[in-house]
Protein backbone atom coordinates (compact mmCIF):
# COMPACT_ATOMS: atom_id res chain seq x y z
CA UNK A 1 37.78 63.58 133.05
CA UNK A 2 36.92 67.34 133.20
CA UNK A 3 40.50 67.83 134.84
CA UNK A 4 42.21 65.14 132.31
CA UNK A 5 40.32 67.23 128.97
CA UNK A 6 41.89 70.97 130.22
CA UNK A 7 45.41 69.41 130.67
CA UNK A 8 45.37 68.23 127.14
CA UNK A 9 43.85 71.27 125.89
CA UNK A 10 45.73 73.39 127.71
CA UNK A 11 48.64 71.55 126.05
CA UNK A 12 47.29 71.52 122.33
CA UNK A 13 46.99 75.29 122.94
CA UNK A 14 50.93 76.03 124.03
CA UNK A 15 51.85 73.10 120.83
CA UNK A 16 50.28 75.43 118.39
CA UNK A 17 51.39 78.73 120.05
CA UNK A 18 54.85 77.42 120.21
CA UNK A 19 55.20 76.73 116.42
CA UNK A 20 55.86 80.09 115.47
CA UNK A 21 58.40 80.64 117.87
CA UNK A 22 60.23 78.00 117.32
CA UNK A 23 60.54 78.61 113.01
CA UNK A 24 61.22 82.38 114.28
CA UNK A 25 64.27 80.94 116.88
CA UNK A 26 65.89 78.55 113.78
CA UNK A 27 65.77 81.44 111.69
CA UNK A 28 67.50 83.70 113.87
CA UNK A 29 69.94 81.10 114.57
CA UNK A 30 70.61 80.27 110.63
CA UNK A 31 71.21 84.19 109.98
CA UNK A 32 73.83 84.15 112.88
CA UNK A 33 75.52 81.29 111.57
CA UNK A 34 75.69 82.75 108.04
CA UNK A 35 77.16 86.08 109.43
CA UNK A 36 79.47 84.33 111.64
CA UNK A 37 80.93 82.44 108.13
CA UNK A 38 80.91 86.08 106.44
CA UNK A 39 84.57 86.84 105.56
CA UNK A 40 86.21 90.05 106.88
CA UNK A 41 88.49 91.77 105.38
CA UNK A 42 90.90 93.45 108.08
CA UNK A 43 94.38 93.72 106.60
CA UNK A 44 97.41 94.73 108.68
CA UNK A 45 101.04 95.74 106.77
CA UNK A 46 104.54 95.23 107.89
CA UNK A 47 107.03 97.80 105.96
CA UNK A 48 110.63 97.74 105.91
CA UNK A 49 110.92 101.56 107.20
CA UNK A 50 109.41 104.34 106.48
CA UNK A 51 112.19 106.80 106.47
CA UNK A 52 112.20 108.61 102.57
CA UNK A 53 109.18 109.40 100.24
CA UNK A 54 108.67 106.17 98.48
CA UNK A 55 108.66 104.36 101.13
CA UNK A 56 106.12 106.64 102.64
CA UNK A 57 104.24 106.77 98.78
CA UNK A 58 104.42 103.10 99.34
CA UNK A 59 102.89 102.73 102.70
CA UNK A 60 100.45 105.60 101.91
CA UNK A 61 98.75 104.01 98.98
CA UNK A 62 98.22 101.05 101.59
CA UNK A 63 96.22 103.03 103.33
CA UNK A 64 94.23 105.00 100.56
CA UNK A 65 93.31 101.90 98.85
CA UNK A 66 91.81 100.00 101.59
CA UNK A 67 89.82 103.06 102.64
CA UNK A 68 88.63 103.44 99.43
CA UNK A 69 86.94 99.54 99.80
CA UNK A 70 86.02 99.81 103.12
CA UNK A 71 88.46 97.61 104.36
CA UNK A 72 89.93 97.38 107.90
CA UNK A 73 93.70 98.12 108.19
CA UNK A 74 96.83 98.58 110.46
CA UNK A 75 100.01 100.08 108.98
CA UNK A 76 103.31 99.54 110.60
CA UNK A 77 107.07 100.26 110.16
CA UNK A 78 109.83 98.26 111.44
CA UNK A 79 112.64 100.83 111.59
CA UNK A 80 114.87 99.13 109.79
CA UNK A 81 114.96 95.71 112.30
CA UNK A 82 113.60 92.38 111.57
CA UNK A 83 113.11 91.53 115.22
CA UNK A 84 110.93 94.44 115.42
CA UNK A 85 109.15 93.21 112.15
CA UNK A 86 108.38 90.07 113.66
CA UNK A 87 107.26 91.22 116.93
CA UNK A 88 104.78 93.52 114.68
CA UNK A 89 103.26 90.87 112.67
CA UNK A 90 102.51 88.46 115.56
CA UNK A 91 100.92 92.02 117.14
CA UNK A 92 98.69 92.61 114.00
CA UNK A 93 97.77 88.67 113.62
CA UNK A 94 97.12 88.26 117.21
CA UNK A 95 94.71 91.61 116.76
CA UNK A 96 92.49 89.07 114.03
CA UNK A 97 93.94 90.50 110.89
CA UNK A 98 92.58 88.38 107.94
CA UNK A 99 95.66 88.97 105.77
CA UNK A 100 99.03 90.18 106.24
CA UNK A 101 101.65 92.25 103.51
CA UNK A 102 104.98 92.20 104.41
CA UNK A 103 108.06 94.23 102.73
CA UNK A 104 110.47 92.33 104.60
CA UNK A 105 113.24 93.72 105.94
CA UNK A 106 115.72 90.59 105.46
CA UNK A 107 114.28 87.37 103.09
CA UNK A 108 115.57 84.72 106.05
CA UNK A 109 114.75 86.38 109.17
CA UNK A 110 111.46 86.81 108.17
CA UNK A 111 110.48 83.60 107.52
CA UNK A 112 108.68 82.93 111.45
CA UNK A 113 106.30 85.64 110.28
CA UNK A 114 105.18 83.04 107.70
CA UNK A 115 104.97 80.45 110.00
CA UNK A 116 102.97 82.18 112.43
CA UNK A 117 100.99 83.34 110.46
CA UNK A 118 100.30 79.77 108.67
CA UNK A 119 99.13 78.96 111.76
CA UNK A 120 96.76 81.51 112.32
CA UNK A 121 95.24 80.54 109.05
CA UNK A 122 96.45 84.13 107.81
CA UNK A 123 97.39 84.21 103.99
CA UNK A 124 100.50 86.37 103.84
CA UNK A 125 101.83 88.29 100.73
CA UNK A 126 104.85 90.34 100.14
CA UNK A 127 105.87 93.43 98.19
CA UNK A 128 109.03 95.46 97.05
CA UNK A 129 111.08 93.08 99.47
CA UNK A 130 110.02 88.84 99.77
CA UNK A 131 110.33 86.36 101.76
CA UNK A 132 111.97 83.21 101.37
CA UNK A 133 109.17 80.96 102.34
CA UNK A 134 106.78 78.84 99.93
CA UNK A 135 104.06 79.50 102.25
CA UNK A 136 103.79 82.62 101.27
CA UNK A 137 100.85 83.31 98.41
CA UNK A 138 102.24 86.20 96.54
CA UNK A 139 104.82 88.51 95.66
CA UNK A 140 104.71 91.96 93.90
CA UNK A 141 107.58 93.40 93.12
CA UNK A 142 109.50 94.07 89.94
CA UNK A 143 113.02 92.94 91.03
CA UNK A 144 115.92 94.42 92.67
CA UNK A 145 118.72 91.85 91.27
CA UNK A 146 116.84 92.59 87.88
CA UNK A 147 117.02 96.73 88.00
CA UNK A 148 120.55 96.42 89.25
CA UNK A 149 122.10 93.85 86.39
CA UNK A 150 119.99 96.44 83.93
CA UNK A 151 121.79 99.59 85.43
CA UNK A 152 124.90 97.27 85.33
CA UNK A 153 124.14 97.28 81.57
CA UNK A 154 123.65 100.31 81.15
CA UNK A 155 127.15 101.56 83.10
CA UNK A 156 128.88 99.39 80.43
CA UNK A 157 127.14 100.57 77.75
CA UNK A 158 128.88 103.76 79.13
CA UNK A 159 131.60 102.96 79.88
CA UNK A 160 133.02 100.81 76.55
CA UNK A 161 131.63 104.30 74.93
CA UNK A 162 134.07 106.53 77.44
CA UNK A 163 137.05 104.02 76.58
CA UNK A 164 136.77 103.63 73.08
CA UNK A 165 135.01 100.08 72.91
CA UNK A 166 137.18 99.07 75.97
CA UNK A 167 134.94 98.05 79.18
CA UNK A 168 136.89 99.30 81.87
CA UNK A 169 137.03 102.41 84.40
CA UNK A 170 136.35 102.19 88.49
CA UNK A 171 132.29 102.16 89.67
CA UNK A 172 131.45 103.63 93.07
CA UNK A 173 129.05 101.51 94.17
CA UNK A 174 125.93 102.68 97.06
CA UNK A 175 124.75 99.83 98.97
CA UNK A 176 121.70 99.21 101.14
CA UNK A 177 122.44 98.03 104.75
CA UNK A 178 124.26 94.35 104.74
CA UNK A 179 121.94 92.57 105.91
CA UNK A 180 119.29 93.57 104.05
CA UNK A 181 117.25 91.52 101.37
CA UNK A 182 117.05 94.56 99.10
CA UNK A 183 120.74 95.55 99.13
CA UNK A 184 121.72 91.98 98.48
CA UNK A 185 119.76 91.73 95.65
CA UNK A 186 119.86 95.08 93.95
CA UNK A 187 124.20 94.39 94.55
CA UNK A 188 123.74 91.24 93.54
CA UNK A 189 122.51 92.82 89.88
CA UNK A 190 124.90 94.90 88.98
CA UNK A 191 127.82 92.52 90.18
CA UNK A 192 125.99 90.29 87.44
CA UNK A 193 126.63 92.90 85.04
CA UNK A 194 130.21 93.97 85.76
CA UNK A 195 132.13 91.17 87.01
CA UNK A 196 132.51 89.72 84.08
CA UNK A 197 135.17 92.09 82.80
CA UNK A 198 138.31 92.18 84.82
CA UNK A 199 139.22 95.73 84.13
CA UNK A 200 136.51 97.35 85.92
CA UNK A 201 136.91 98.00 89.86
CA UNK A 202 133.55 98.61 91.92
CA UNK A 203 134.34 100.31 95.24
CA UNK A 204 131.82 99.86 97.83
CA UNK A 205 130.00 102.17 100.03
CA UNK A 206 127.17 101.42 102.05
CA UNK A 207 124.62 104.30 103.08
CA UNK A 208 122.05 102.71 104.24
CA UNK A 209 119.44 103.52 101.84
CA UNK A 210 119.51 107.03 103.70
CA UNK A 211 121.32 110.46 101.96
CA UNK A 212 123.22 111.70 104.85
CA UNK A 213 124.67 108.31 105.56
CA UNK A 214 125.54 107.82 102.10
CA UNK A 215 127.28 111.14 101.57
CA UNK A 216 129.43 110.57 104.21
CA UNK A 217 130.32 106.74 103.23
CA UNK A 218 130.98 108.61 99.92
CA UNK A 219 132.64 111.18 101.04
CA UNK A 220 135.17 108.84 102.67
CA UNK A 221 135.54 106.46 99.07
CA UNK A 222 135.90 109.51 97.32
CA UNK A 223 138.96 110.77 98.54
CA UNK A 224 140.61 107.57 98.42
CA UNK A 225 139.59 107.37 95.06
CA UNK A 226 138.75 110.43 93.19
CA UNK A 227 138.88 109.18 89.53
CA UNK A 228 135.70 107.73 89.64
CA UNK A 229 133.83 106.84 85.80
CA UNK A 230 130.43 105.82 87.66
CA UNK A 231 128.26 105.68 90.43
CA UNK A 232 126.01 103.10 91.02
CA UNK A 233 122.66 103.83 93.53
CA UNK A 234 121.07 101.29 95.12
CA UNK A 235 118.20 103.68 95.93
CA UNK A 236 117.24 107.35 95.27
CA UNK A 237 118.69 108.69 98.45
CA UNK A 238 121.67 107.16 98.10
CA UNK A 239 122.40 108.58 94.68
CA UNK A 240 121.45 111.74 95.72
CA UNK A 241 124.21 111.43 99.12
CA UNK A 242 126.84 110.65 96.55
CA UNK A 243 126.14 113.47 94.27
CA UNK A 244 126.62 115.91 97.49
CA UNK A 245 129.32 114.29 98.28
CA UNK A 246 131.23 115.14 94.83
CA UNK A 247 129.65 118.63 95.37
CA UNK A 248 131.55 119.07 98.59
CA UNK A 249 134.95 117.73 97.45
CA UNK A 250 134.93 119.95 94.58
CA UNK A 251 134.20 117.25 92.21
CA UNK A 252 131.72 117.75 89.20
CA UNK A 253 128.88 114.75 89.18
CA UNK A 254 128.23 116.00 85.20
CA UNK A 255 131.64 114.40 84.96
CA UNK A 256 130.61 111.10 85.92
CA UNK A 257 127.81 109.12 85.00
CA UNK A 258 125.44 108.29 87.71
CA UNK A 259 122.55 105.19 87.76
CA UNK A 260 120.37 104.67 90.31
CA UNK A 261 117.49 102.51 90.87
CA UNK A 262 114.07 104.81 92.18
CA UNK A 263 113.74 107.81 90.74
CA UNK A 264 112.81 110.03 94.24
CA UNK A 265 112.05 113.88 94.28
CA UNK A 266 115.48 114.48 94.45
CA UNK A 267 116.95 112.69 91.87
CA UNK A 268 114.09 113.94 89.58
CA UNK A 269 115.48 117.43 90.85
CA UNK A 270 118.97 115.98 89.81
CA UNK A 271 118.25 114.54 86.85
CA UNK A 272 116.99 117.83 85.52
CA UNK A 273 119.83 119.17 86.63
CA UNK A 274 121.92 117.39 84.87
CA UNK A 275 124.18 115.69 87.64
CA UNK A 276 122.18 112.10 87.53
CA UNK A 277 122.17 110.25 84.34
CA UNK A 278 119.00 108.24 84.64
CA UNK A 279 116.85 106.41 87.08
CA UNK A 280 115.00 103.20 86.92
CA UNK A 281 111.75 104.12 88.62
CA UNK A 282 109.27 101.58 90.27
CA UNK A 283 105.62 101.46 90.70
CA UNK A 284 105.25 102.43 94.43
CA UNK A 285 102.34 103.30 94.48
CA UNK A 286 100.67 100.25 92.59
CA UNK A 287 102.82 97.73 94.92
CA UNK A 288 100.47 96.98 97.66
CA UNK A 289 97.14 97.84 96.08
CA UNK A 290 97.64 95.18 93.44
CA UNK A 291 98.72 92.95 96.58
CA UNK A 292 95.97 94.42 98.01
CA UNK A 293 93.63 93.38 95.65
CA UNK A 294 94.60 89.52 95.32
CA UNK A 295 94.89 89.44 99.03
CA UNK A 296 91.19 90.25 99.62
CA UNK A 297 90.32 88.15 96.34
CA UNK A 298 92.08 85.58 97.93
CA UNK A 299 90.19 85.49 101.46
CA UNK A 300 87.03 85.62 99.38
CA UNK A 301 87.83 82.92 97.46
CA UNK A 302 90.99 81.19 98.18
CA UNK A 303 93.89 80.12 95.72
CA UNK A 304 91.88 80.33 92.42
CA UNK A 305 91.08 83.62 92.66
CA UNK A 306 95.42 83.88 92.07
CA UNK A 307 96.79 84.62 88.37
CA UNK A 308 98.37 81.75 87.01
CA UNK A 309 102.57 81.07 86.38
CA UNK A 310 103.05 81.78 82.72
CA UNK A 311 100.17 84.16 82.25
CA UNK A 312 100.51 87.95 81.73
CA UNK A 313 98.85 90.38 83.19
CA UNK A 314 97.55 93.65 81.94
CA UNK A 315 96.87 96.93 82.17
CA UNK A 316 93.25 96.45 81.00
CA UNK A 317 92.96 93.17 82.50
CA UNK A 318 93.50 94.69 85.93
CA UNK A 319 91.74 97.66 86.68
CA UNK A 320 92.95 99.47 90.46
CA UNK A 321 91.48 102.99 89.96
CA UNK A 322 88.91 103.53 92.72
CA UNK A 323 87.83 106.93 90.87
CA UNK A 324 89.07 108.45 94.60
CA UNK A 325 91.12 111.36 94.59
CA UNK A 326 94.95 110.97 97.12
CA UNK A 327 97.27 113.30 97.32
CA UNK A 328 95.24 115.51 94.38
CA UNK A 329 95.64 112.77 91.90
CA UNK A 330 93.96 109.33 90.98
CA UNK A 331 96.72 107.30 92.17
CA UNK A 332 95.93 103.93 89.72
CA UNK A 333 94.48 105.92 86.62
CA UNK A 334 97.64 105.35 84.48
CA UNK A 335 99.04 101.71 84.77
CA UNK A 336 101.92 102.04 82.49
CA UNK A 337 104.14 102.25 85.90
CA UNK A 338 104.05 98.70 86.29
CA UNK A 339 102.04 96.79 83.43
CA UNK A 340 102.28 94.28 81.71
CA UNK A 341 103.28 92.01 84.25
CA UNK A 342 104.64 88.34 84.35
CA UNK A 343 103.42 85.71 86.90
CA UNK A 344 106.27 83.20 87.78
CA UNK A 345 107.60 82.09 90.60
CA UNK A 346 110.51 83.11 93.64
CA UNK A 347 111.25 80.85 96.98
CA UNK A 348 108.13 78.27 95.32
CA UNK A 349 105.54 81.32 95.38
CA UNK A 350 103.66 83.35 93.11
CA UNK A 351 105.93 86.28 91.88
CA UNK A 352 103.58 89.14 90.00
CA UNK A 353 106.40 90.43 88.57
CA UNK A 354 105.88 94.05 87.28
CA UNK A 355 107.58 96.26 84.99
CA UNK A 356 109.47 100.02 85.66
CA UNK A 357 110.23 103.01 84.16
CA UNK A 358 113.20 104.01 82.47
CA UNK A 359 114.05 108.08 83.90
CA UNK A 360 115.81 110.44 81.93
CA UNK A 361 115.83 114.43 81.16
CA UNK A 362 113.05 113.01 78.07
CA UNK A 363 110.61 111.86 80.86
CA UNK A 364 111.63 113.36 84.48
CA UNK A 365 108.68 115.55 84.81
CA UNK A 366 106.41 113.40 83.21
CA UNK A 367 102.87 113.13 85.93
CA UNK A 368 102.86 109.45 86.05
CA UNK A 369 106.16 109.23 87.91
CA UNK A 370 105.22 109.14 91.72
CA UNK A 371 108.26 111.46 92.56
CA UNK A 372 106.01 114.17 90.86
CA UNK A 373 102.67 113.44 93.20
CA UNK A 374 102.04 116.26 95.50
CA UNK A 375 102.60 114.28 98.95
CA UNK A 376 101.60 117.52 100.97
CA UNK A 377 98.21 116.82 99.49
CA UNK A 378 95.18 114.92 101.41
């Protein structure tokens, strides 16, 4: 009996001490679970190229606004190749990225990324260049078929003036490379704004959204045909190529009136100048961050956390300065680069469509332009 009553004290005595220890363990085991469920925010970033000053602006301000919030991040560049865009994004999802912006390099061939991505239960969203996918949650981007038709527009407007109410003369156009999503569409524009009228000729150059490759595809039009009325940019650099190009064969660009769509250092140098006519700038710098923004929203809180089709969205509505100085400036003080902006849709997606900036000699040095942010600044 003695024997029998220590056992079951013995046993009544481990019971009681065990309590605590075992409330202590659940505890402990509830916590883990709860940070286990805690969503990350790690995003990664798949750019077309980085090659010219926005599209270094552009994959800068990745970088400086994810910093800002704490956020992990990889930045990458494809060099121009969609295989190598690919390869990238599997790289960065495989790493555990929660989300994934793309500027894709061609609409189709980027599709896979999409998949695999899908698959990985990684929310994707693009900006400045989309993808033709429905799976993919959001686009930012103002519009390259959109700039171009309004440039298209605005070479008319020009050229009925030169001709007395007539709309003819002979365009020199500057394409992107041929296979590339932006060149279609920003060709795609202005061919909606000229074709219509049979008496004006567009000769076409591509230049690879590069200078020296698009003063020498110039160079080469341009003595074929020197009687040129207007040049047509598809980007900065481009414009810029041509405008050498004139320079070299002795031709005067103040002679001929020359569009182009981003208004880079060196056609704000050019525009002041006199040799480029005007610019229509876009918001590279607000691009991604606004992406950037929704993205993490989105992992937080899924699809609602999205603006709706039909709504607009403001400059007071959304707020992106992070009070953080880059490059000596507050990057996404002034929002009047890109607001308001309209929420439709492109490929069965979200498009955040934003708004840009119309460049002349009125507004070229104006500080909001990101051609005029000190880029040799940290």
């Amino acid at each position: 009996m003695r024997k029998l009553f220590f056992v079951v004290f013995i046993a009544a005595v481990l019971a009681v001490i065990a309590v605590p220890f075992a409330f202590s363990s659940g505890q402990a085991q509830s916590s883990s679970s709860s940070s286990s469920q805690a969503k990350t925010i790690f995003l990664g970033i798949s750019t077309k190229t980085v090659t010219n000053p926005w599209e270094a602006y552009f994959q800068d301000s990745f970088k400086w606004f994810a910093g800002d919030h704490g956020w992990k991040f990889i930045a990458e560049g494809a060099n121009g190749d969609p295989a190598v865009q690919l390869q990238q994004s599997r790289q960065m999802i495989n790493r555990g990225i929660t989300g994934l912006i793309v500027s894709a390099q061609d609409a189709e061939a980027a599709v896979p990324i999409v998949q695999y991505a899908s698959e990985h239960h990684v929310p994707v969203f693009t900006a400045d260049a989309d993808i033709k996918s429905p799976n993919v949650k959001m686009y930012v981007g103002f519009s390259g078929e959109r700039a171009g038709k309004e440039l298209g527009d605005d070479i008319v407007k020009y050229l009925k003036k030169k001709y007395n109410g007539q709309a003819k003369g002979t365009i020199l156009e500057m394409m992107g490379p041929l296979g590339g999503a932006s060149a279609q569409q920003r060709s795609k524009g202005l061919h909606d704004a000229v074709d219509q009228y049979p008496n004006i000729k567009v000769i076409k150059a591509e230049g690879n959204f590069q200078e020296q490759p698009a003063e020498k595809a110039a160079s080469d039009k341009l003595r074929a045909n020197p009687k040129v009325d207007a040049v047509y940019g598809a980007n900065g650099p481009m414009a810029c190529g041509a405008v050498q190009a004139m320079k070299h064969l002795n031709m005067d660009p103040k002679s001929v009136y020359i569009a182009t769509i981003d208004a880079t250092p060196c056609v704000i140098n050019q525009i002041n100048a006199g040799d480029i006519s005007v610019a229509l700038d876009q918001a590279a710098g607000f691009y991604v961050p606004i992406a950037e923004h929704y993205l993490a929203a989105y992992i937080k809180d899924g699809a609602s956390a999205l603006p709706k089709v039909g709504s607009t969205i403001t400059g007071s509505e959304l707020n992106l300065n992070t009070g953080a100085m880059h490059a000596g400036i507050l990057p996404w003080k002034d929002n009047s680069a890109w607001a308001p902006a309209k929420i439709t849709t492109e490929y069965g997606h979200l498009w955040f469509q934003t708004g840009a900036i119309l460049v002349t000699k009125k507004n070229a040095n104006d500080k909001s332009l990101w051609a005029n942010v000190p880029l040799n600044k940290k």
